[in-house]
Protein backbone atom coordinates (compact mmCIF):
# COMPACT_ATOMS: atom_id res chain seq x y z
CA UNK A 1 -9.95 13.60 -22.80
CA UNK A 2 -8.80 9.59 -22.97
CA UNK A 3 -5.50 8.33 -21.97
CA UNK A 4 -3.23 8.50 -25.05
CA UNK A 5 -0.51 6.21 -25.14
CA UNK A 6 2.92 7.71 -26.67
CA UNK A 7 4.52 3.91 -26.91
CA UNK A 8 3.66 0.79 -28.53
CA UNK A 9 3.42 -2.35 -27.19
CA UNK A 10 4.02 -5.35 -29.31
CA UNK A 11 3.08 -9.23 -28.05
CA UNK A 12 3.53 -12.59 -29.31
CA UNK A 13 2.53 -14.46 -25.89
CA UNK A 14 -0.12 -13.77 -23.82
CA UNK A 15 2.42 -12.89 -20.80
CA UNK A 16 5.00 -10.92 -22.73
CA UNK A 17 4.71 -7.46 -23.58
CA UNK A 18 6.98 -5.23 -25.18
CA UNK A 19 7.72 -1.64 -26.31
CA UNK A 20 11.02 0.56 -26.82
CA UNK A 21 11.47 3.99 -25.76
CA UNK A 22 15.26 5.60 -25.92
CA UNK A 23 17.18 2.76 -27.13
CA UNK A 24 15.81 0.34 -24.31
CA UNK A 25 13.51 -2.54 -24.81
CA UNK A 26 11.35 -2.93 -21.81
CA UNK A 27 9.05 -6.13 -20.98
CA UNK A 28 5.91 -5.77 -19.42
CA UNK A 29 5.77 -9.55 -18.05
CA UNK A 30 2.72 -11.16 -15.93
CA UNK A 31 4.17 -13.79 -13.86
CA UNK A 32 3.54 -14.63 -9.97
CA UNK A 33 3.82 -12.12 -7.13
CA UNK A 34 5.68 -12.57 -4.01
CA UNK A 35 3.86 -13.63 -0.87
CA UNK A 36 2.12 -10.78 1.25
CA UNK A 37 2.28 -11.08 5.01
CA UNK A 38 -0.39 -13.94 4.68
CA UNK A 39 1.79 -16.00 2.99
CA UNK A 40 -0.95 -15.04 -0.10
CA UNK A 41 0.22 -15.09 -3.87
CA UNK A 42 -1.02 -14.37 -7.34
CA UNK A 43 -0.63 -13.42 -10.34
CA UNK A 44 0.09 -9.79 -11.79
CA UNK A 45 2.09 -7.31 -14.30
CA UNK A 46 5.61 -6.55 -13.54
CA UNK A 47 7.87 -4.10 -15.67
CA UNK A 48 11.55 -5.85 -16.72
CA UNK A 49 14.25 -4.76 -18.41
CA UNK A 50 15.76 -6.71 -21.40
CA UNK A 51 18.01 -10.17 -21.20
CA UNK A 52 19.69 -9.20 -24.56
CA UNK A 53 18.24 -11.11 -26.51
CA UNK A 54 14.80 -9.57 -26.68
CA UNK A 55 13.18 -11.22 -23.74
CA UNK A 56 12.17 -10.17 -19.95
CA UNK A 57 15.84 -10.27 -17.72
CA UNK A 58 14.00 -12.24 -14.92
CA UNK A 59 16.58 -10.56 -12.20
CA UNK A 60 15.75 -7.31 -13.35
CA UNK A 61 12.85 -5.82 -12.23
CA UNK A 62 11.63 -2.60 -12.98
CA UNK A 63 8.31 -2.41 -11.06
CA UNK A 64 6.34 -3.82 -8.17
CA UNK A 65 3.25 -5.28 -9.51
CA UNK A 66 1.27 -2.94 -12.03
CA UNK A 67 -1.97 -4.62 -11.05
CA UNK A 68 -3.48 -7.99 -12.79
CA UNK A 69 -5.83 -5.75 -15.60
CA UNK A 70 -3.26 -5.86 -18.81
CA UNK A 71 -4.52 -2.69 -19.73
CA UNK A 72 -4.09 -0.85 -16.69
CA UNK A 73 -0.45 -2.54 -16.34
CA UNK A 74 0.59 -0.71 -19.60
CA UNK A 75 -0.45 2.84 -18.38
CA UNK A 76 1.68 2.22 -15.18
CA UNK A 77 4.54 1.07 -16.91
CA UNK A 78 4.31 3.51 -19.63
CA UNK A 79 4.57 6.41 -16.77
CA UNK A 80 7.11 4.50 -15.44
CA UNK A 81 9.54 4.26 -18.73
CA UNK A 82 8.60 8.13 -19.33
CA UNK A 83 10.14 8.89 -15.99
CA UNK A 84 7.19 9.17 -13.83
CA UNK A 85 7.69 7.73 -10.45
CA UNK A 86 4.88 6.86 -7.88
CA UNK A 87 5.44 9.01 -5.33
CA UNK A 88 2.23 8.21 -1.88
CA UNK A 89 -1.42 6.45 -2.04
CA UNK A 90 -3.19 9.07 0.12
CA UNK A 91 -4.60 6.87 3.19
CA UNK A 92 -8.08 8.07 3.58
CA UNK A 93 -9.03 8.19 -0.25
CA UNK A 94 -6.90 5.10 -1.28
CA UNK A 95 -5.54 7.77 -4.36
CA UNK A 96 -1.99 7.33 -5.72
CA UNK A 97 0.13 10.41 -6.49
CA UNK A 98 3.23 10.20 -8.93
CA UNK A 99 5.92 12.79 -9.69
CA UNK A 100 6.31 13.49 -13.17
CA UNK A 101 9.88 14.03 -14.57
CA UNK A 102 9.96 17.52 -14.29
CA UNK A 103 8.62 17.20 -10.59
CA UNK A 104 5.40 18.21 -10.62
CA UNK A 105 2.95 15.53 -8.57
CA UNK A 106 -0.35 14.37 -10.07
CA UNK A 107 -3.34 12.14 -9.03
CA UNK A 108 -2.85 8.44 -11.04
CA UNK A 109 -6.61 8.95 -11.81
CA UNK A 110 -5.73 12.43 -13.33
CA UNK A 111 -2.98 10.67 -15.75
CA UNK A 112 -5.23 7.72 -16.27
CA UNK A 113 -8.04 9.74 -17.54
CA UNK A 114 -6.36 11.89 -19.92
CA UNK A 115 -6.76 14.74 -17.38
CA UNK A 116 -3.09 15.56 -16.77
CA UNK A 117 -0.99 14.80 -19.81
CA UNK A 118 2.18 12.17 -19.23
């Protein structure tokens, strides 16, 4: 069973990305990442709330980076405006577990895949 997406996301920039889901508008914005402990950067998704005028509130961040794959960004931050909320990566397997709104915890790759429904 696929991932099926319960919001829409609408885009007139290649950067910008947005959907609304309770009476919020939320921005799904690629723009540079902090520097790691290397002093490395680069470039990836980032969930932000609105400005209030219908674009991404730079100071207001709603995420870490979602990853640099678009498409991948939009299931995170989908989970993310549903409630979800990453909860550990398990160390040995690398596998992210989130806690869905009603508590229950379940494999990212579960959610992902259409496995567990969000």
């Amino acid at each position: 069973m696929p991932w099926k997406p319960h919001l829409t996301w609408t885009s007139n920039s290649d950067t910008i990305h947005s959907t609304r889901h309770d009476g919020e508008i939320y921005h799904l914005w690629q723009h540079g990442t902090r520097p790691d402990d290397s002093g490395r950067t680069g470039y990836g998704w980032f969930l932000h709330g609105d400005d209030g005028s219908g674009q991404p509130r730079q100071d207001y961040e709603l995420s870490l980076t979602l990853g640099s794959v678009l498409t991948r960004a939009r299931q995170k931050a989908e989970l993310l405006i549903l409630g979800w909320q990453p909860v550990q990566r398990e160390r040995a397997t690398g596998r992210e577990q989130w806690r869905s709104p009603n508590g229950g915890l379940a494999l990212l790759t579960d959610l992902l895949s259409g496995q567990v429904k969000h």
